[in-house]
C-alpha atoms as a PDB file:
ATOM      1  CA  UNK A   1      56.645 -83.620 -61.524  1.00  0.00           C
ATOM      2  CA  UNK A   2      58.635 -81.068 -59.599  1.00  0.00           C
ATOM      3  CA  UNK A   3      54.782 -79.836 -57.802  1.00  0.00           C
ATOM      4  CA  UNK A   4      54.956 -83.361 -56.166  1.00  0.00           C
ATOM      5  CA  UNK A   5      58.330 -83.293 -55.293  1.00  0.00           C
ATOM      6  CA  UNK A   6      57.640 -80.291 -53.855  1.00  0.00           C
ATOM      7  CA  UNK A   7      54.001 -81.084 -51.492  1.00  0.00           C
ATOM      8  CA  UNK A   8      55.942 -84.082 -50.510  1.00  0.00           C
ATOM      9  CA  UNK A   9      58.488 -81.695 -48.834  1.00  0.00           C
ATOM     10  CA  UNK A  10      55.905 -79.813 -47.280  1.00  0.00           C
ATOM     11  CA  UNK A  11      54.398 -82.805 -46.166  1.00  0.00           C
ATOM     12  CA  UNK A  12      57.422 -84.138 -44.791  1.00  0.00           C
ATOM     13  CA  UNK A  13      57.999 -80.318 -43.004  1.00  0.00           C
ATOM     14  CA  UNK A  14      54.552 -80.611 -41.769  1.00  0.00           C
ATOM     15  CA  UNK A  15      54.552 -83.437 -40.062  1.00  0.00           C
ATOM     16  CA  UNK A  16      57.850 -83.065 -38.786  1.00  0.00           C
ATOM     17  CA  UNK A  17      56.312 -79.555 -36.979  1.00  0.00           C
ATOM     18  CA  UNK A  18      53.521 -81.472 -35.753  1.00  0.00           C
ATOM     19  CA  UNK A  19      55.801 -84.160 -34.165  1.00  0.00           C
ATOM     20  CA  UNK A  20      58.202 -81.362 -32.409  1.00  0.00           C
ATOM     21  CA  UNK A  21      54.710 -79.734 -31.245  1.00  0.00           C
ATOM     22  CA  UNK A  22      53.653 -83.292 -29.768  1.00  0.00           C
ATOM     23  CA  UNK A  23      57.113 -83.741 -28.230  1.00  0.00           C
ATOM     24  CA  UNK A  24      56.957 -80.425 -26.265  1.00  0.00           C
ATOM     25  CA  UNK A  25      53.173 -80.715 -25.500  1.00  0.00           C
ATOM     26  CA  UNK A  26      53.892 -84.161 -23.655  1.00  0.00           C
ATOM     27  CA  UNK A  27      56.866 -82.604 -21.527  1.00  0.00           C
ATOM     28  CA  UNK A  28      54.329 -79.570 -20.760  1.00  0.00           C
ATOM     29  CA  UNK A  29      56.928 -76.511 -21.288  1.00  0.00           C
ATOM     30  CA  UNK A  30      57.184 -75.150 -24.471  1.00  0.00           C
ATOM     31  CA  UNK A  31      61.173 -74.545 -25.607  1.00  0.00           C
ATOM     32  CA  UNK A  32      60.231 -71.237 -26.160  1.00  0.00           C
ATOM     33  CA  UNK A  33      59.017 -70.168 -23.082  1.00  0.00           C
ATOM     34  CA  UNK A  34      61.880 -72.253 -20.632  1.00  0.00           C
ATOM     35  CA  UNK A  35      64.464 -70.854 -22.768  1.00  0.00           C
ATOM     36  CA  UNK A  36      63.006 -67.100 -22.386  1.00  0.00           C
ATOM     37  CA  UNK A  37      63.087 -64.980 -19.131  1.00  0.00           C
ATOM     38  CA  UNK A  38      61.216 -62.204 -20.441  1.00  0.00           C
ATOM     39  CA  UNK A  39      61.358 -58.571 -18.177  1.00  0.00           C
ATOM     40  CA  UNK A  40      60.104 -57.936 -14.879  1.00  0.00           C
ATOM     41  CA  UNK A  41      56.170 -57.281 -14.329  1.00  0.00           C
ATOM     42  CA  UNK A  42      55.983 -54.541 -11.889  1.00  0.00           C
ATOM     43  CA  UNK A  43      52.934 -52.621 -11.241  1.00  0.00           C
ATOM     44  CA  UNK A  44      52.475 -48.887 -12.441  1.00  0.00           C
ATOM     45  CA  UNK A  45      49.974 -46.249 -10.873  1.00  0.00           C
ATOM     46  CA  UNK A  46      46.994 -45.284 -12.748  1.00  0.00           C
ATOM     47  CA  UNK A  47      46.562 -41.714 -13.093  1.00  0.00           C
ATOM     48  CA  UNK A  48      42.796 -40.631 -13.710  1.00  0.00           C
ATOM     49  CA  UNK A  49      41.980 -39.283 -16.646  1.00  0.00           C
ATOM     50  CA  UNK A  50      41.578 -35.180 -17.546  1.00  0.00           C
ATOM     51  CA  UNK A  51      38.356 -34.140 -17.262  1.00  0.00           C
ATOM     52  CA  UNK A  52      36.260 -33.873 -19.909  1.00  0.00           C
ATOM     53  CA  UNK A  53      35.052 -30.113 -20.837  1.00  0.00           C
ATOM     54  CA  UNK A  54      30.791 -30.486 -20.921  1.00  0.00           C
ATOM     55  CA  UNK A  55      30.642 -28.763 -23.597  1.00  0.00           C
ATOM     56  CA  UNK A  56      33.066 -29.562 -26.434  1.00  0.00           C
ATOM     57  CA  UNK A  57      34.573 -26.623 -28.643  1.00  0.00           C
ATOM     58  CA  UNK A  58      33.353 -26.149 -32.109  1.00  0.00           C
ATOM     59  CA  UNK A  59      35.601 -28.306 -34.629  1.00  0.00           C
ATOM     60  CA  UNK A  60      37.007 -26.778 -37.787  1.00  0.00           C
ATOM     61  CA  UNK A  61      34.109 -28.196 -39.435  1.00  0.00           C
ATOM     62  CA  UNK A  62      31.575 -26.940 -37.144  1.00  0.00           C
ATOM     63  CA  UNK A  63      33.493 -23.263 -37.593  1.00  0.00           C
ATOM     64  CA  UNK A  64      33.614 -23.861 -41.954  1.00  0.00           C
ATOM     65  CA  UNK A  65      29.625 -24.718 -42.082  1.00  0.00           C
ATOM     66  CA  UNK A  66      28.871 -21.456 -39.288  1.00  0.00           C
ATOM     67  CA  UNK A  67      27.572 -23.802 -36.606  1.00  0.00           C
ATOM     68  CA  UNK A  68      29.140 -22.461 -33.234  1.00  0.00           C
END
C-alpha cells in the first residue's frame, strides 16, 4: 500500500508543476528569467588562429615505429 501512497504524491507533485508551468506560460515571463539579471553581453575581438605548419612533425608514434 505505501507504492500507492506514494505515485499518488507524485501525481499530486506532477500536476501541481504542470499547473505553475501553465500559470507562468499564460503571463509570458518565466519567474526565472524576470527575477534574474544575468551579466553584461559585450562583444570580444576574434583573434585569427596560428598558422598551421604544412607539414606536421612526426608524433611519438611516428618516431617509435621509424616513420619520419
Amino acid at each position: 500500500m505505501e507504492e500507492q501512497s506514494h505515485k499518488s504524491e507524485m501525481r499530486a507533485a506532477l500536476q501541481g508543476d504542470f499547473e505553475r508551468l501553465r500559470a507562468r506560460r499564460q503571463s509570458g515571463v518565466s519567474e526565472t528569467v524576470a527575477g534574474h539579471s544575468g551579466p553584461e553581453i559585450r562583444e570580444v575581438e576574434v583573434t585569427a588562429p596560428a598558422p598551421v605548419p604544412a607539414v606536421a612533425p612526426p608524433s611519438w608514434l611516428d618516431r617509435i615505429r621509424g616513420i619520419r
